[in-house]
C-alpha atoms as a PDB file:
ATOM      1  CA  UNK A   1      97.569 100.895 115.215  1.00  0.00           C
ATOM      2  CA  UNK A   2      98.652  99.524 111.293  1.00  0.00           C
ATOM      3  CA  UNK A   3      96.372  96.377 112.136  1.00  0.00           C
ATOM      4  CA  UNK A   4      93.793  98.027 109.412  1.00  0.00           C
ATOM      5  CA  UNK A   5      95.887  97.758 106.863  1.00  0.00           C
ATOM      6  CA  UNK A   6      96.108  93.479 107.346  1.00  0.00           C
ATOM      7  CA  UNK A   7      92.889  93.177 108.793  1.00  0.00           C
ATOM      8  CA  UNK A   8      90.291  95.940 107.611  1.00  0.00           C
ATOM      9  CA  UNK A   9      88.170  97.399 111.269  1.00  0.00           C
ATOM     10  CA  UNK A  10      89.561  95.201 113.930  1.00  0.00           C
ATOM     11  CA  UNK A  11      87.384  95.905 117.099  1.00  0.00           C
ATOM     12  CA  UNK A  12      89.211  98.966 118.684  1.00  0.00           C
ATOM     13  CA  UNK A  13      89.869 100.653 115.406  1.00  0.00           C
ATOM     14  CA  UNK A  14      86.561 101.154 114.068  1.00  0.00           C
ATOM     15  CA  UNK A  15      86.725 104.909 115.025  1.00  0.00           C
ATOM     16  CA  UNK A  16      91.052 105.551 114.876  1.00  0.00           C
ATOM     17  CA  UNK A  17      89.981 108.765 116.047  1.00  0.00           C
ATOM     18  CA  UNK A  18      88.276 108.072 119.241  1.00  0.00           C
ATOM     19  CA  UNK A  19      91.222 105.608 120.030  1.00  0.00           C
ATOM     20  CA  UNK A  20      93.939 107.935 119.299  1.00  0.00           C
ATOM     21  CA  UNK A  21      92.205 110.487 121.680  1.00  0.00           C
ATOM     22  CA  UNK A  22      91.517 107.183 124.072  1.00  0.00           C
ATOM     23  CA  UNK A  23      95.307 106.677 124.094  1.00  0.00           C
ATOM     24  CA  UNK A  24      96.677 109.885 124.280  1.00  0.00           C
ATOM     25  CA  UNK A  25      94.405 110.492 127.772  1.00  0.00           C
ATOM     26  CA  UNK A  26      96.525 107.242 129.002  1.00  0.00           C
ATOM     27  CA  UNK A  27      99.542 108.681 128.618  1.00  0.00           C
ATOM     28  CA  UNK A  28     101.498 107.337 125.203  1.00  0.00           C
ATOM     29  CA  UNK A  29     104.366 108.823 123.730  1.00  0.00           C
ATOM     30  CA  UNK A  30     103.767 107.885 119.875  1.00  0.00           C
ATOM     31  CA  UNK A  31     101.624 105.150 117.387  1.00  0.00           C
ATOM     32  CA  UNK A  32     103.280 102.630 114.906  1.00  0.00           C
ATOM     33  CA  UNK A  33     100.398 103.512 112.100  1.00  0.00           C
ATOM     34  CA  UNK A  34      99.510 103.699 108.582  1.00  0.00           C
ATOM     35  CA  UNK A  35      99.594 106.305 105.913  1.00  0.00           C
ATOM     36  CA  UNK A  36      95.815 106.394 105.561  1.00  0.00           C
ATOM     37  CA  UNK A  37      95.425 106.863 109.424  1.00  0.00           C
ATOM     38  CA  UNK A  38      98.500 109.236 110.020  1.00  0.00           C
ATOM     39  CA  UNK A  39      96.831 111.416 106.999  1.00  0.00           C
ATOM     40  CA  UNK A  40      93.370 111.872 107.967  1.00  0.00           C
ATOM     41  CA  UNK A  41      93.668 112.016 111.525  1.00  0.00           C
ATOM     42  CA  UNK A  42      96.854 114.086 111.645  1.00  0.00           C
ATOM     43  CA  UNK A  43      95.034 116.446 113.886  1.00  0.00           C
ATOM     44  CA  UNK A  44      94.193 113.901 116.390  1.00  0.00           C
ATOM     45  CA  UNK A  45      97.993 112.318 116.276  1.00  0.00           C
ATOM     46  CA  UNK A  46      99.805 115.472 116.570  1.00  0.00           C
ATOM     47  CA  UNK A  47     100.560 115.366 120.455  1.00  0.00           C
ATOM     48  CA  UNK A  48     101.851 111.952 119.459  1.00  0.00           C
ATOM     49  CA  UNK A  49     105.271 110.785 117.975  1.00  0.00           C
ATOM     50  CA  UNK A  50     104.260 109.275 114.276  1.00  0.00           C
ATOM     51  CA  UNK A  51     106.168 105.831 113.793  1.00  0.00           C
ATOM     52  CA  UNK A  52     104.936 105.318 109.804  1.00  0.00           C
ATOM     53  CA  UNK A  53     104.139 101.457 109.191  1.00  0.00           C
ATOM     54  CA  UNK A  54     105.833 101.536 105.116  1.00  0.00           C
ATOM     55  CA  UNK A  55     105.878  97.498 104.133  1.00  0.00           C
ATOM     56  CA  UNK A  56     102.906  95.482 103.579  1.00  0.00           C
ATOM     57  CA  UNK A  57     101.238  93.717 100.615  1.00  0.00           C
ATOM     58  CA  UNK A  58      99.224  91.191 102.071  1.00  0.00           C
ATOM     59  CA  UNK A  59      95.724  90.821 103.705  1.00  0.00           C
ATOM     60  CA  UNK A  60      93.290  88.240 105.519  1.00  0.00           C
ATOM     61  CA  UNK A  61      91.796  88.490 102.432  1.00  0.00           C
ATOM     62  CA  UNK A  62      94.446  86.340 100.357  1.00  0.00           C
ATOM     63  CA  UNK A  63      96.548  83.786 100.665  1.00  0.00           C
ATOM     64  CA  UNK A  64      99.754  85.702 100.103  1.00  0.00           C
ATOM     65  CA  UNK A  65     103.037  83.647 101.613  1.00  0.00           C
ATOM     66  CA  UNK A  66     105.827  85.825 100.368  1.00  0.00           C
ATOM     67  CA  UNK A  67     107.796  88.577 101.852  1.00  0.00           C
ATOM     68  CA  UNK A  68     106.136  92.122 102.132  1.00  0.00           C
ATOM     69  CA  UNK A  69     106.759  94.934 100.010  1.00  0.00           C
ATOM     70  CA  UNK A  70     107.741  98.701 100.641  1.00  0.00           C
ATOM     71  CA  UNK A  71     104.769 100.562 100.232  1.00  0.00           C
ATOM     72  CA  UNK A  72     105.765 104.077 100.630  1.00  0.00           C
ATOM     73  CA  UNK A  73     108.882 106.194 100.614  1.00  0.00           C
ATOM     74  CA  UNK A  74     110.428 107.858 103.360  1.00  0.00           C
ATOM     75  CA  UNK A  75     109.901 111.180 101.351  1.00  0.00           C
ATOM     76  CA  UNK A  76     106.117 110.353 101.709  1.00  0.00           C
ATOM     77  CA  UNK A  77     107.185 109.338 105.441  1.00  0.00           C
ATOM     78  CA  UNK A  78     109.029 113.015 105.895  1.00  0.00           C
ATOM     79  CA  UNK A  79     105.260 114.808 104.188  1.00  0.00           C
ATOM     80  CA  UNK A  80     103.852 113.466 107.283  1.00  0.00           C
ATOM     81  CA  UNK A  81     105.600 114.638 109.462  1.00  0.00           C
ATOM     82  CA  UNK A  82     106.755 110.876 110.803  1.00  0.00           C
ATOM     83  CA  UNK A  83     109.647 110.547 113.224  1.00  0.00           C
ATOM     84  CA  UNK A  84     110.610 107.064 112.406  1.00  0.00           C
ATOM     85  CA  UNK A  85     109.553 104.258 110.142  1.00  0.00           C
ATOM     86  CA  UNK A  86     108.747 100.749 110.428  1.00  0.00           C
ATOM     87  CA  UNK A  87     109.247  97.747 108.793  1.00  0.00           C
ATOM     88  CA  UNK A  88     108.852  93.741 109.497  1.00  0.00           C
ATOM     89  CA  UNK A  89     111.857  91.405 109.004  1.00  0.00           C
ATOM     90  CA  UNK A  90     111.524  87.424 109.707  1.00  0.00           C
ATOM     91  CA  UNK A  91     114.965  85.970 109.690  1.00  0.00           C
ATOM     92  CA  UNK A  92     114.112  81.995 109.511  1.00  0.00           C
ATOM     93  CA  UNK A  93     111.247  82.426 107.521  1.00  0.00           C
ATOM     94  CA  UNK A  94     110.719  80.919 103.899  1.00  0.00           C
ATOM     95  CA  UNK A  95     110.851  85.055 102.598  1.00  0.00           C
ATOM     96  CA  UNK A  96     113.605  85.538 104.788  1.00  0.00           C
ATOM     97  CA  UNK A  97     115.491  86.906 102.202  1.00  0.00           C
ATOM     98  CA  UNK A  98     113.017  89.085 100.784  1.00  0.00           C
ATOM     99  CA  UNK A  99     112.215  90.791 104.300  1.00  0.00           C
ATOM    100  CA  UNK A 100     115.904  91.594 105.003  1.00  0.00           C
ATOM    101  CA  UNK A 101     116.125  93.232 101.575  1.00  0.00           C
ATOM    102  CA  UNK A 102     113.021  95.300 102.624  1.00  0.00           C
ATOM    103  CA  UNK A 103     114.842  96.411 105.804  1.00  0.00           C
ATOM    104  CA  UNK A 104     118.472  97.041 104.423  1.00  0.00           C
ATOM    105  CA  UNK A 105     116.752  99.063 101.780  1.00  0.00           C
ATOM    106  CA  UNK A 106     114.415 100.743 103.995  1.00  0.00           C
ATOM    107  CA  UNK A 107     117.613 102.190 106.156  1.00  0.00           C
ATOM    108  CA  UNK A 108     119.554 102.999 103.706  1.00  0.00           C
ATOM    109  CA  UNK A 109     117.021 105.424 102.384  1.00  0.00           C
ATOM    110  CA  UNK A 110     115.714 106.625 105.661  1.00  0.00           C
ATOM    111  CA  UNK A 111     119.309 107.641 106.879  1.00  0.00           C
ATOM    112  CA  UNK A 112     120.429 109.418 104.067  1.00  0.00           C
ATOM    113  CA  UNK A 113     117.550 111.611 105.115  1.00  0.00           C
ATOM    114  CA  UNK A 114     117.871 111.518 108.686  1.00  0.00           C
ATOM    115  CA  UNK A 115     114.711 109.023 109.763  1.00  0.00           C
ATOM    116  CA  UNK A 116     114.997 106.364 112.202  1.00  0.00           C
ATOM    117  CA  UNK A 117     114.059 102.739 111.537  1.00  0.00           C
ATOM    118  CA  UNK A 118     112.275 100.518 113.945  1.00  0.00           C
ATOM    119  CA  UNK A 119     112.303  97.328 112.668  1.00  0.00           C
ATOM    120  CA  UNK A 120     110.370  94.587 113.478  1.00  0.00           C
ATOM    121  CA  UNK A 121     112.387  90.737 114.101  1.00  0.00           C
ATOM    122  CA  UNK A 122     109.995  88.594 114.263  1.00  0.00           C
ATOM    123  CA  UNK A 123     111.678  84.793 113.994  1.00  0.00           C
ATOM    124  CA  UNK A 124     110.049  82.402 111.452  1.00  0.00           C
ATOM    125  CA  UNK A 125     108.026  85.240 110.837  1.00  0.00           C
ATOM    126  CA  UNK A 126     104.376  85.962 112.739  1.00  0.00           C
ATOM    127  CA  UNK A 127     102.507  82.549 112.611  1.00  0.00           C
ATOM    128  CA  UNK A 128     105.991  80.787 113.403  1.00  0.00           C
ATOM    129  CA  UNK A 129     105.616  77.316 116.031  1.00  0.00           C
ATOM    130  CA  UNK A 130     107.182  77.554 119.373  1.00  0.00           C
ATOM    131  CA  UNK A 131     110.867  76.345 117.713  1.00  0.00           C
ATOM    132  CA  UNK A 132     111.597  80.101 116.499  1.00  0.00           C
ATOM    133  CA  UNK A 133     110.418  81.911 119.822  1.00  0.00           C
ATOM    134  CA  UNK A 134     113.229  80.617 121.853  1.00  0.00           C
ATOM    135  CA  UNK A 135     115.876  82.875 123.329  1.00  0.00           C
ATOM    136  CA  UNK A 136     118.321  81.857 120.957  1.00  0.00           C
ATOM    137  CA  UNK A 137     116.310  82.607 117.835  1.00  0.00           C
ATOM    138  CA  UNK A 138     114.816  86.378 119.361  1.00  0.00           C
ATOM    139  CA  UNK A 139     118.426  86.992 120.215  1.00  0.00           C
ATOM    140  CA  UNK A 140     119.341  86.239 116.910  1.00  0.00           C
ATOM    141  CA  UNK A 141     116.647  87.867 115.513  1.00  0.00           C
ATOM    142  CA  UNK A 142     117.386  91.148 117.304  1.00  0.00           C
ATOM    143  CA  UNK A 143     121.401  91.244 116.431  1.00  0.00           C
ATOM    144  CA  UNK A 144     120.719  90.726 112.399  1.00  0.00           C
ATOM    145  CA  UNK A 145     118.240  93.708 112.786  1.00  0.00           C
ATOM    146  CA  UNK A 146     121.326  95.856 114.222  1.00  0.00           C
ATOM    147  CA  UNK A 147     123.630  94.760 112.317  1.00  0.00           C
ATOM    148  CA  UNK A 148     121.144  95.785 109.300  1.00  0.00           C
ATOM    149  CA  UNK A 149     121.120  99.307 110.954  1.00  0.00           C
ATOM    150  CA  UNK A 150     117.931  99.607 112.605  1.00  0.00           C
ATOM    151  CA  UNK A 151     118.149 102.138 115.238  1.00  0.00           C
ATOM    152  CA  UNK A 152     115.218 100.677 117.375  1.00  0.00           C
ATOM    153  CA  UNK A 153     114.111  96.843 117.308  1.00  0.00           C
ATOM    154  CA  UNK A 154     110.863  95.478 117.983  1.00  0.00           C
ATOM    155  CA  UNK A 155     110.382  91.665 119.027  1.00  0.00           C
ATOM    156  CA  UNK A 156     108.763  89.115 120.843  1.00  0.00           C
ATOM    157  CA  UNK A 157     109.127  89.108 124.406  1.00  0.00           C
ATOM    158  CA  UNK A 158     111.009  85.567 125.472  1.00  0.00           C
ATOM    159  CA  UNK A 159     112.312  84.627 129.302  1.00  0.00           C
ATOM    160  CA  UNK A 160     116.043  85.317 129.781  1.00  0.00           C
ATOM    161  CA  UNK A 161     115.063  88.548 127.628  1.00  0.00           C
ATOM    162  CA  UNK A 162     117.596  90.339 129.424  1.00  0.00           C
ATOM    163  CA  UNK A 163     120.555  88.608 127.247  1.00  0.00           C
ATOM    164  CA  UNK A 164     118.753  89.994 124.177  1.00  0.00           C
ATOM    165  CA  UNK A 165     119.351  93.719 125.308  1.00  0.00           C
ATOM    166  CA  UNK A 166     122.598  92.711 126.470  1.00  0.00           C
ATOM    167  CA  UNK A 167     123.898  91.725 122.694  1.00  0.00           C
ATOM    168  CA  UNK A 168     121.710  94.066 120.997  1.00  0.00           C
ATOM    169  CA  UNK A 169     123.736  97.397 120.820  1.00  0.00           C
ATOM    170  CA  UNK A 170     120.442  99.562 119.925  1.00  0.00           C
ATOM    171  CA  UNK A 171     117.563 100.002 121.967  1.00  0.00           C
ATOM    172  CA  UNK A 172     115.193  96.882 122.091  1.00  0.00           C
ATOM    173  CA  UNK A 173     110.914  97.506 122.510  1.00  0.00           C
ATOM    174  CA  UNK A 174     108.221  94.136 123.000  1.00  0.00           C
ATOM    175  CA  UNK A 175     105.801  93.722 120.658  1.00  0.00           C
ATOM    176  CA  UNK A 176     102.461  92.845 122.542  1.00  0.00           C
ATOM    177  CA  UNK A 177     101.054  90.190 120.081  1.00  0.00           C
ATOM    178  CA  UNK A 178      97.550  88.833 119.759  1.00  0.00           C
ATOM    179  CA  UNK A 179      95.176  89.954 122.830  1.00  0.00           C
ATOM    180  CA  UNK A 180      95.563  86.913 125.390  1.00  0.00           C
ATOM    181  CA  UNK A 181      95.359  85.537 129.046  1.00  0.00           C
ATOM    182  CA  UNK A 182      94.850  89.271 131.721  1.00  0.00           C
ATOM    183  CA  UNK A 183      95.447  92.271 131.742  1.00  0.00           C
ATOM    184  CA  UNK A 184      97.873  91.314 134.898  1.00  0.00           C
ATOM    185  CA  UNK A 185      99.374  88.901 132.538  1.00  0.00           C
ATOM    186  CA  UNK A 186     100.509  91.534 130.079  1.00  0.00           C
ATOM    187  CA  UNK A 187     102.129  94.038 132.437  1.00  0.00           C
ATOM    188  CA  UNK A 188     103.439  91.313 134.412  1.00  0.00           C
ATOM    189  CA  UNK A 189     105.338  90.718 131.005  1.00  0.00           C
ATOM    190  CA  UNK A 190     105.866  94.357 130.485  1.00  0.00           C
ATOM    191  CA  UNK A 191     107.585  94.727 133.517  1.00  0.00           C
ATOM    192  CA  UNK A 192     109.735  91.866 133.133  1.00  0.00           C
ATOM    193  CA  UNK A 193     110.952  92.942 129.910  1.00  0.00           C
ATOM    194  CA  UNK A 194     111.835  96.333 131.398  1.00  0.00           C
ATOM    195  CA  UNK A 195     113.659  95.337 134.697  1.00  0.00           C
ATOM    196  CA  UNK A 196     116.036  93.051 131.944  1.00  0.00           C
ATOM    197  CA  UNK A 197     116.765  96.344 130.504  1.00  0.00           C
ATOM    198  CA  UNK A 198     114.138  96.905 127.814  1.00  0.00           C
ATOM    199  CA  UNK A 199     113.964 100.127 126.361  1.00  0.00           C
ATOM    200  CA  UNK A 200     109.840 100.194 126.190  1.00  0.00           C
ATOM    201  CA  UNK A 201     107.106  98.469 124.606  1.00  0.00           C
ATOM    202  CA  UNK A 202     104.556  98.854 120.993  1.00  0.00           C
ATOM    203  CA  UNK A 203     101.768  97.051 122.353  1.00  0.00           C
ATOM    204  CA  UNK A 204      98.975  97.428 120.516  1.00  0.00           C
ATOM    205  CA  UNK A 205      95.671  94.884 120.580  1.00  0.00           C
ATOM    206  CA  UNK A 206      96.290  94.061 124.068  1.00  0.00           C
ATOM    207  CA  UNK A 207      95.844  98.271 124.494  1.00  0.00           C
ATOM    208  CA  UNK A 208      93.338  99.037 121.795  1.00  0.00           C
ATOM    209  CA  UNK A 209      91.194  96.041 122.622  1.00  0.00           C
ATOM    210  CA  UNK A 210      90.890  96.344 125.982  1.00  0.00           C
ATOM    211  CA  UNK A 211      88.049  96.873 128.447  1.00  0.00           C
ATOM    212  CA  UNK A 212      89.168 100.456 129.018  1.00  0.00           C
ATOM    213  CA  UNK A 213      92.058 101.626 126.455  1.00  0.00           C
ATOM    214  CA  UNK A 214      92.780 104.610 128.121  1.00  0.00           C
ATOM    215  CA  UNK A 215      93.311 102.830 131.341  1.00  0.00           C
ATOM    216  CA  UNK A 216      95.269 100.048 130.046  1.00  0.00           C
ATOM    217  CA  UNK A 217      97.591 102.314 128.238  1.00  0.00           C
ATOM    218  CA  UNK A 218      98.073 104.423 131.753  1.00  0.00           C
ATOM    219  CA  UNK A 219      98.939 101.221 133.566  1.00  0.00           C
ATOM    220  CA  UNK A 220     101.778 100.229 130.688  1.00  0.00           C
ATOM    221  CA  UNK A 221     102.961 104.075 131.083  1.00  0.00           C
ATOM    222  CA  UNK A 222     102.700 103.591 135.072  1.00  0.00           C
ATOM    223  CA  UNK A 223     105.289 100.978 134.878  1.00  0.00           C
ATOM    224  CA  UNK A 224     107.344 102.743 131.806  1.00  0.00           C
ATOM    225  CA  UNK A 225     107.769 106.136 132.743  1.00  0.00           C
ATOM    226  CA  UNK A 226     107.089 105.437 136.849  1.00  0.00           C
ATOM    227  CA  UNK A 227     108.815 102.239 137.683  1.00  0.00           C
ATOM    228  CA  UNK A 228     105.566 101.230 138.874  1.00  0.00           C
ATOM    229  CA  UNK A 229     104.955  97.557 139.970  1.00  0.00           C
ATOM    230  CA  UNK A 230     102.372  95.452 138.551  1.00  0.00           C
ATOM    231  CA  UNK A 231      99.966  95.872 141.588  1.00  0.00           C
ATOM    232  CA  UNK A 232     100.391  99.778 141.417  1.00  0.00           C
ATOM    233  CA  UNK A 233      99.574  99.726 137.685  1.00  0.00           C
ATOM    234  CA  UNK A 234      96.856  97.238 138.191  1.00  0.00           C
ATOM    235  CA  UNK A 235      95.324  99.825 140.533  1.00  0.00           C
ATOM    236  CA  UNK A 236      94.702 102.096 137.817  1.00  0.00           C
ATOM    237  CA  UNK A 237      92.779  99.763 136.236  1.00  0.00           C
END
């Protein structure tokens, strides 16, 4: 739920409120969010692990190419009672440089306080072509985030996924990505990427713009937490 931050109120986050509650009924065990939303709806998020979304710097509003930049502290992260923060990195990418900096920087201050980093390998960055989401480039992607110190990584889902958790020595979540193809089409991915040994998921469009959110999000924890198949989880659609 930090797509406000990019793109203003996305559909499914006009009201972060009613989604959070919308979630929460379906079962989730924490939201990757913003400062803004994780401070005014603290209430609402408080069943919820906080991940704190800290880099940004660019909108749909501009025409900003370069790397992000850290936004807020992990002091500001600790106010708010976060358990972990988040931030992108896009090894390939023409700021690849930049958005490695971010992350080192980002985990050395967040372990000298005890936070957890989840960071976010994204190859070629997120409007990369097809020649970065390869298994060789994810994998890659994934090991320079470990090796940087994150304690969970976040990337793209890719077939033969289960060589990725196999050379990534901390636990590896999918990202969900833009809303596209089913709803079967998504857990069948979700599924895939856990039987290859995938710690979980941070799927967010393809939850908060759904037909039902709260149902959607059940079906993903169906699977997660219940080792139910696709058809089982489809059922609680």
């Amino acid at each position: 739920m930090d797509h406000g931050a990019l793109d203003g109120p996305m559909k499914g986050l006009e009201q972060p409120g009613k989604t959070i509650q919308q979630i929460i009924a379906g079962g989730a065990d924490a939201v990757l969010t913003t400062y803004g939303v994780a401070r005014a709806f603290a209430r609402e998020l408080a069943p919820l692990g906080l991940i704190l979304r800290v880099d940004g710097g660019s909108t749909t509003l501009g025409t900003s190419t370069g790397p992000s930049s850290i936004q807020f502290s992990i002091e500001s992260a600790l106010r708010l009672g976060a358990d972990a923060v988040a931030v992108c990195a896009y090894p390939g990418a023409a700021c690849e440089e930049g958005t490695l900096l971010n992350l080192t920087r980002t985990v050395e201050a967040a372990h000298a306080m005890g936070m957890a980093v989840l960071a976010e390998m994204v190859p070629g960055g997120f409007d990369s072509g097809p020649e970065f989401r390869t298994l060789k480039s994810i994998n890659a992607a994934a090991r320079i985030g470990a090796e940087l110190g994150a304690d969970i990584i976040k990337c793209p889902y890719v077939e033969g996924f289960e060589a990725v958790v196999a050379t990534t020595y901390v636990p590896v979540v999918i990202l969900g990505g833009a809303k596209q193809g089913s709803e079967r089409d998504m857990l069948v991915k979700i599924k895939s990427a856990v039987e290859a040994g995938g710690a979980g998921v941070a799927v967010g469009r393809n939850i908060w713009q759904a037909a039902d959110t709260t149902k959607m999000t059940a079906a993903v924890a169906a699977i997660l937490h219940h080792g139910a198949t696709v058809d089982e989880a489809m059922a609680l659609m």
